[in-house]
N, C-alpha and C. Protein backbone atom coordinates (compact mmCIF):
# COMPACT_ATOMS: atom_id res chain seq x y z
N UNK A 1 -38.33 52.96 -17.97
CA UNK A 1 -37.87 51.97 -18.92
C UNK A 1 -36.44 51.54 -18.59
N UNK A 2 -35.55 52.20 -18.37
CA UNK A 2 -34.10 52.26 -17.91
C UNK A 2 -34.06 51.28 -16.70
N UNK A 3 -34.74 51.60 -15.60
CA UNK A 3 -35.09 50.83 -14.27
C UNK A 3 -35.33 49.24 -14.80
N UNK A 4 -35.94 49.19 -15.36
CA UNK A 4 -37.00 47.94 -16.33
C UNK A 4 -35.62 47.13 -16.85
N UNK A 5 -34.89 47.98 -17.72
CA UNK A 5 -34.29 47.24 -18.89
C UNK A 5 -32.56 46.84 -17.11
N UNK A 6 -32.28 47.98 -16.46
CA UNK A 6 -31.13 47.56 -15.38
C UNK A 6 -31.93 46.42 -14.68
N UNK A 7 -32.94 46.12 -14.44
CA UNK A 7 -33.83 44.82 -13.36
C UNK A 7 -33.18 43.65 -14.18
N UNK A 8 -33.80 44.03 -15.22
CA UNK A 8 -34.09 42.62 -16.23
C UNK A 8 -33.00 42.09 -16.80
N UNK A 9 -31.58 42.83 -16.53
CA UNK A 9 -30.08 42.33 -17.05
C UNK A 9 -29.44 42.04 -15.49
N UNK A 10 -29.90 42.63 -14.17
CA UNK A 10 -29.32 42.42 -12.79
C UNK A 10 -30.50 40.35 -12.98
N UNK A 11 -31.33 40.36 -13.18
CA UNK A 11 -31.54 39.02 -13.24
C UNK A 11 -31.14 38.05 -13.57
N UNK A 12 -30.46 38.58 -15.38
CA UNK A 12 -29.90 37.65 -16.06
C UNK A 12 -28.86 37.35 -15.41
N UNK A 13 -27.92 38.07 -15.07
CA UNK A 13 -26.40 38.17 -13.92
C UNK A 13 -26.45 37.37 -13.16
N UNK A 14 -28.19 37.39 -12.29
CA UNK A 14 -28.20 36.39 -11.02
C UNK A 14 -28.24 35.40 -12.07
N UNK A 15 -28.95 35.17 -12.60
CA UNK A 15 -28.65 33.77 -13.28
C UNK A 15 -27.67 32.99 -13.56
N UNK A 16 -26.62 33.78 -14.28
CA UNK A 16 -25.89 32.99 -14.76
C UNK A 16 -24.56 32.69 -13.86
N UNK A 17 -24.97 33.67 -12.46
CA UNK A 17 -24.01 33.24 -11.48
C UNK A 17 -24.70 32.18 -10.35
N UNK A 18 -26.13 31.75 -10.44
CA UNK A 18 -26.34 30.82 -10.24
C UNK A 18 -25.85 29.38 -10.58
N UNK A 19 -25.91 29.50 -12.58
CA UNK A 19 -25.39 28.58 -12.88
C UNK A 19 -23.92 28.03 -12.98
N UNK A 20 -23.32 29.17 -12.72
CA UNK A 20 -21.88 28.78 -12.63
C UNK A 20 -21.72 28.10 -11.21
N UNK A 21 -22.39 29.14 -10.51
CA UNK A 21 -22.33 28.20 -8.70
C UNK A 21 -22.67 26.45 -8.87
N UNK A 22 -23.90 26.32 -9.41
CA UNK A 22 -24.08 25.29 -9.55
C UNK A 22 -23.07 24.38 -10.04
N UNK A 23 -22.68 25.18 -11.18
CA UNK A 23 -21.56 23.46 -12.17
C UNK A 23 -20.35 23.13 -11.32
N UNK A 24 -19.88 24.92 -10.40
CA UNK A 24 -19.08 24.18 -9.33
C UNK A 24 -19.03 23.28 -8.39
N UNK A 25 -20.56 23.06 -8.07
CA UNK A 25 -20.63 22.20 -6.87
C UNK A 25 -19.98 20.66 -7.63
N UNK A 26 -21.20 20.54 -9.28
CA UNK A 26 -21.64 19.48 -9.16
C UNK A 26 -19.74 18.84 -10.04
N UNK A 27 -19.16 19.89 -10.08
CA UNK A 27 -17.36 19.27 -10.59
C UNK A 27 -16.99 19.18 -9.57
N UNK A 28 -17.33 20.10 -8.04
CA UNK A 28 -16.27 19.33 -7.04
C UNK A 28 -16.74 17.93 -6.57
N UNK A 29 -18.12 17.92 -6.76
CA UNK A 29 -18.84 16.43 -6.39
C UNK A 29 -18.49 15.65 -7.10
N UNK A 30 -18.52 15.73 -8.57
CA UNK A 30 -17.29 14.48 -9.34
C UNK A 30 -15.94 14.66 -9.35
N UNK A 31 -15.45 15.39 -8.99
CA UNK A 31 -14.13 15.39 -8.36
C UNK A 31 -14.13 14.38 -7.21
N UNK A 32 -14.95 14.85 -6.65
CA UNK A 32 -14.45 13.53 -5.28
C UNK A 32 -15.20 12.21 -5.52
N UNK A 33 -16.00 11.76 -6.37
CA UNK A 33 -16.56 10.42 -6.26
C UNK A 33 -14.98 9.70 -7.39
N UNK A 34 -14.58 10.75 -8.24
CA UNK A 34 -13.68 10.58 -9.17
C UNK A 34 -12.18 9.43 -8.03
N UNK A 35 -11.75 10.62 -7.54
CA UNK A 35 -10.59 10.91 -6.47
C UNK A 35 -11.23 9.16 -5.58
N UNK A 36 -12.84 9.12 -4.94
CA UNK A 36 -12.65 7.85 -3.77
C UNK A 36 -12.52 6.54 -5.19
N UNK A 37 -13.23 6.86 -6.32
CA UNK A 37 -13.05 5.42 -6.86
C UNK A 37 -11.20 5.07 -7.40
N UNK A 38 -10.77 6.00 -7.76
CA UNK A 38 -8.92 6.07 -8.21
C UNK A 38 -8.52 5.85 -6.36
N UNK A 39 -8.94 6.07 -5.90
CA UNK A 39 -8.13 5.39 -4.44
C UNK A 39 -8.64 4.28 -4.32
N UNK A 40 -9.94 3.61 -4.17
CA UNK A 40 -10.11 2.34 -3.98
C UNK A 40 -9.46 1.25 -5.04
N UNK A 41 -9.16 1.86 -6.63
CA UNK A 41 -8.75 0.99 -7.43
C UNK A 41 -7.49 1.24 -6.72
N UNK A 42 -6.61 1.86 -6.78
CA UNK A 42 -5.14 1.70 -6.54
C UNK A 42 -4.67 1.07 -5.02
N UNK A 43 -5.65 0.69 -4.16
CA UNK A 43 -5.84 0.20 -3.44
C UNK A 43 -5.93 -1.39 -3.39
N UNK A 44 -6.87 -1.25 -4.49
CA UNK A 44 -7.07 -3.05 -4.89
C UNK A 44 -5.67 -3.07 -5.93
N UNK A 45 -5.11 -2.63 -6.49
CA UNK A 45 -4.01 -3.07 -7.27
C UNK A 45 -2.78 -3.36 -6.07
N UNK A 46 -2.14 -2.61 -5.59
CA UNK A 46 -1.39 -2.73 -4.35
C UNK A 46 -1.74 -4.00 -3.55
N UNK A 47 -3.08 -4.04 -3.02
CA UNK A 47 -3.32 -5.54 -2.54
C UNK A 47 -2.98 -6.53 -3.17
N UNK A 48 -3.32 -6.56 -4.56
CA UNK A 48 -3.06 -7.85 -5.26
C UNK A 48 -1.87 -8.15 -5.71
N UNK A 49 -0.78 -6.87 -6.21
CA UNK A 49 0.27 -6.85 -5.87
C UNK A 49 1.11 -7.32 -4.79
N UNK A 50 1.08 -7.41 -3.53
CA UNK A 50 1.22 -7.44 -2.11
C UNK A 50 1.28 -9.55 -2.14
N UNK A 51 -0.27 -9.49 -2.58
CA UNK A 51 -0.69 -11.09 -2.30
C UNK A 51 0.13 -11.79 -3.28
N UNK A 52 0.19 -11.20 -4.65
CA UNK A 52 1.26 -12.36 -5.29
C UNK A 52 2.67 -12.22 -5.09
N UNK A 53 3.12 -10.99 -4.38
CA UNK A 53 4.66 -11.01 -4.19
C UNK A 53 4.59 -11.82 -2.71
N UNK A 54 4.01 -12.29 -1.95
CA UNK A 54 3.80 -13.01 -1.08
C UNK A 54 3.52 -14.24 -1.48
N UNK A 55 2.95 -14.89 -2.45
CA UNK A 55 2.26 -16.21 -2.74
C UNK A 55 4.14 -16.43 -3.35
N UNK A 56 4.45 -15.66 -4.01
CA UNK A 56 5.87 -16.32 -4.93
C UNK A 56 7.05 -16.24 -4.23
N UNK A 57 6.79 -15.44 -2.63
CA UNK A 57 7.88 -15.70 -1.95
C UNK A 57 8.66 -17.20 -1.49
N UNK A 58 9.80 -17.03 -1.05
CA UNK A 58 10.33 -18.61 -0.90
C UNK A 58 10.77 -18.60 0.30
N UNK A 59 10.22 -17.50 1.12
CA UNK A 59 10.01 -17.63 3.12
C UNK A 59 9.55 -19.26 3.23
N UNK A 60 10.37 -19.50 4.80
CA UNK A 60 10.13 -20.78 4.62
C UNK A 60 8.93 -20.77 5.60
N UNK A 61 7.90 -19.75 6.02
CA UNK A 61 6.28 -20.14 6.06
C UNK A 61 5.82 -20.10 5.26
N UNK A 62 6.01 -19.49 3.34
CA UNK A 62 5.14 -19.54 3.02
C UNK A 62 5.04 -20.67 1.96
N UNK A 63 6.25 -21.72 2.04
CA UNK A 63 7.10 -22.76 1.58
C UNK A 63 6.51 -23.61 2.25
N UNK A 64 5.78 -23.78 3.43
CA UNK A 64 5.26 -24.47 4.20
C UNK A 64 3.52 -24.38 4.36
N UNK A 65 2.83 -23.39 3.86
CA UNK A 65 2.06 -22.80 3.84
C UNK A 65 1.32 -23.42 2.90
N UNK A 66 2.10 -23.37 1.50
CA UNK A 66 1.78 -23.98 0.48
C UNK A 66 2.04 -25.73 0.56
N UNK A 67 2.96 -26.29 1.30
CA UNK A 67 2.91 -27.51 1.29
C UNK A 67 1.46 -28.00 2.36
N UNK A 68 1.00 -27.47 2.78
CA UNK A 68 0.26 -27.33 3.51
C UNK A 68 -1.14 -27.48 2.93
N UNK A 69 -1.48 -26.93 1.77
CA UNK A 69 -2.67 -26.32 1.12
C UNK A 69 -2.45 -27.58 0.24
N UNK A 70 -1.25 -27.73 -0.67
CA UNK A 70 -1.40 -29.06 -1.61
C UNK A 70 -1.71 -30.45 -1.06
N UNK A 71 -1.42 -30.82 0.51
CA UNK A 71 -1.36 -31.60 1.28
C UNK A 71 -3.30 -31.60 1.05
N UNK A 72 -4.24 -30.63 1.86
CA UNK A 72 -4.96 -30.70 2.18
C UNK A 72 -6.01 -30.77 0.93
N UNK A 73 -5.38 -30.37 -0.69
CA UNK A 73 -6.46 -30.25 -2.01
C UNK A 73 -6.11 -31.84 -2.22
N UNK A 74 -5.03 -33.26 -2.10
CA UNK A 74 -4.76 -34.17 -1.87
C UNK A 74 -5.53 -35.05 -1.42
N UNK A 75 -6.20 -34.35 -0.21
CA UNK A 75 -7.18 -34.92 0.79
C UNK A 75 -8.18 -35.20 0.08
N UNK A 76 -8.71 -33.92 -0.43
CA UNK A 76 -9.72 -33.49 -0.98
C UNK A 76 -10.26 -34.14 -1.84
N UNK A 77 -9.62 -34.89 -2.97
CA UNK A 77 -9.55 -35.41 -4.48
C UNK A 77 -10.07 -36.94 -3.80
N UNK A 78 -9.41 -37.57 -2.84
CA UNK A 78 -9.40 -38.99 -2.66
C UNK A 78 -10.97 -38.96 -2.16
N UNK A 79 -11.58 -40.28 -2.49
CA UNK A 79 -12.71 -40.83 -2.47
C UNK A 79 -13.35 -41.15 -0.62
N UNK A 80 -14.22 -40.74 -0.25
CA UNK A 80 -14.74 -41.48 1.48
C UNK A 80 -14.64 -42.48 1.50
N UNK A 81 -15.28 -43.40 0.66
CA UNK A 81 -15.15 -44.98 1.06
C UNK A 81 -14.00 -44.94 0.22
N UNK A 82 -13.92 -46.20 0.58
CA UNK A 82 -12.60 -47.22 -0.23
C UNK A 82 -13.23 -47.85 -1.36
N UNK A 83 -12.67 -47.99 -2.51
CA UNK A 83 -13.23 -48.86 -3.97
C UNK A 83 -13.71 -50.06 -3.34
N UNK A 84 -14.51 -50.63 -3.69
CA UNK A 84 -14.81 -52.12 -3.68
C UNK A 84 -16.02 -52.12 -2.20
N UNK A 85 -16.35 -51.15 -1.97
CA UNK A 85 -17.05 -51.37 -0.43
C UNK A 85 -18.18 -51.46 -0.21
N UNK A 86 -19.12 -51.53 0.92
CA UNK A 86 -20.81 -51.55 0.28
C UNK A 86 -20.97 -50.60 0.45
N UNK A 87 -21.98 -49.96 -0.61
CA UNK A 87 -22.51 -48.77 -0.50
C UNK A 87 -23.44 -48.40 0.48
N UNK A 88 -23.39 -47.40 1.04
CA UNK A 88 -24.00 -46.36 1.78
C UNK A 88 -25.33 -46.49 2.29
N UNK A 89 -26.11 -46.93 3.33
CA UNK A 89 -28.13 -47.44 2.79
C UNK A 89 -28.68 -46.29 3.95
């Protein structure tokens, strides 16, 4: 009975050091999906950071850069034909 009752508590033991093994894996596994998504966001913040301290710079490429882009949305707006013309057949 003694043998019986030491088996049947050495099981429970494995058990519950199974389950502890387990919850470790599955916290270091959200630990790191945690850790790559907080690097990819702070990643995209820094970029976008980066792009508007660049868009508001007053370097004279990017002073030119932008005269450049308004020049070409300019283009853009004005009509192919000319008013008054025959249309297209």
């Amino acid at each position: 009975m003694w043998m019986f009752l030491a088996a049947l508590v050495s099981l429970q033991m494995y058990f519950v050091w199974e389950l502890l093994a387990v919850f470790v894996l599955f916290a270091v596994g959200f630990a790191a999906i945690a850790f790559l998504i907080g690097s990819l966001y702070l990643l995209h913040r820094g970029w976008a950071l980066a792009v508007e301290r660049i868009a508001d710079s007053q370097h004279p490429v990017m002073v030119a850069t932008r005269q450049g882009i308004y020049v070409i949305e300019d283009m853009a707006r004005r009509p192919f034909r000319r008013p008054g013309s025959a249309p297209a057949r």
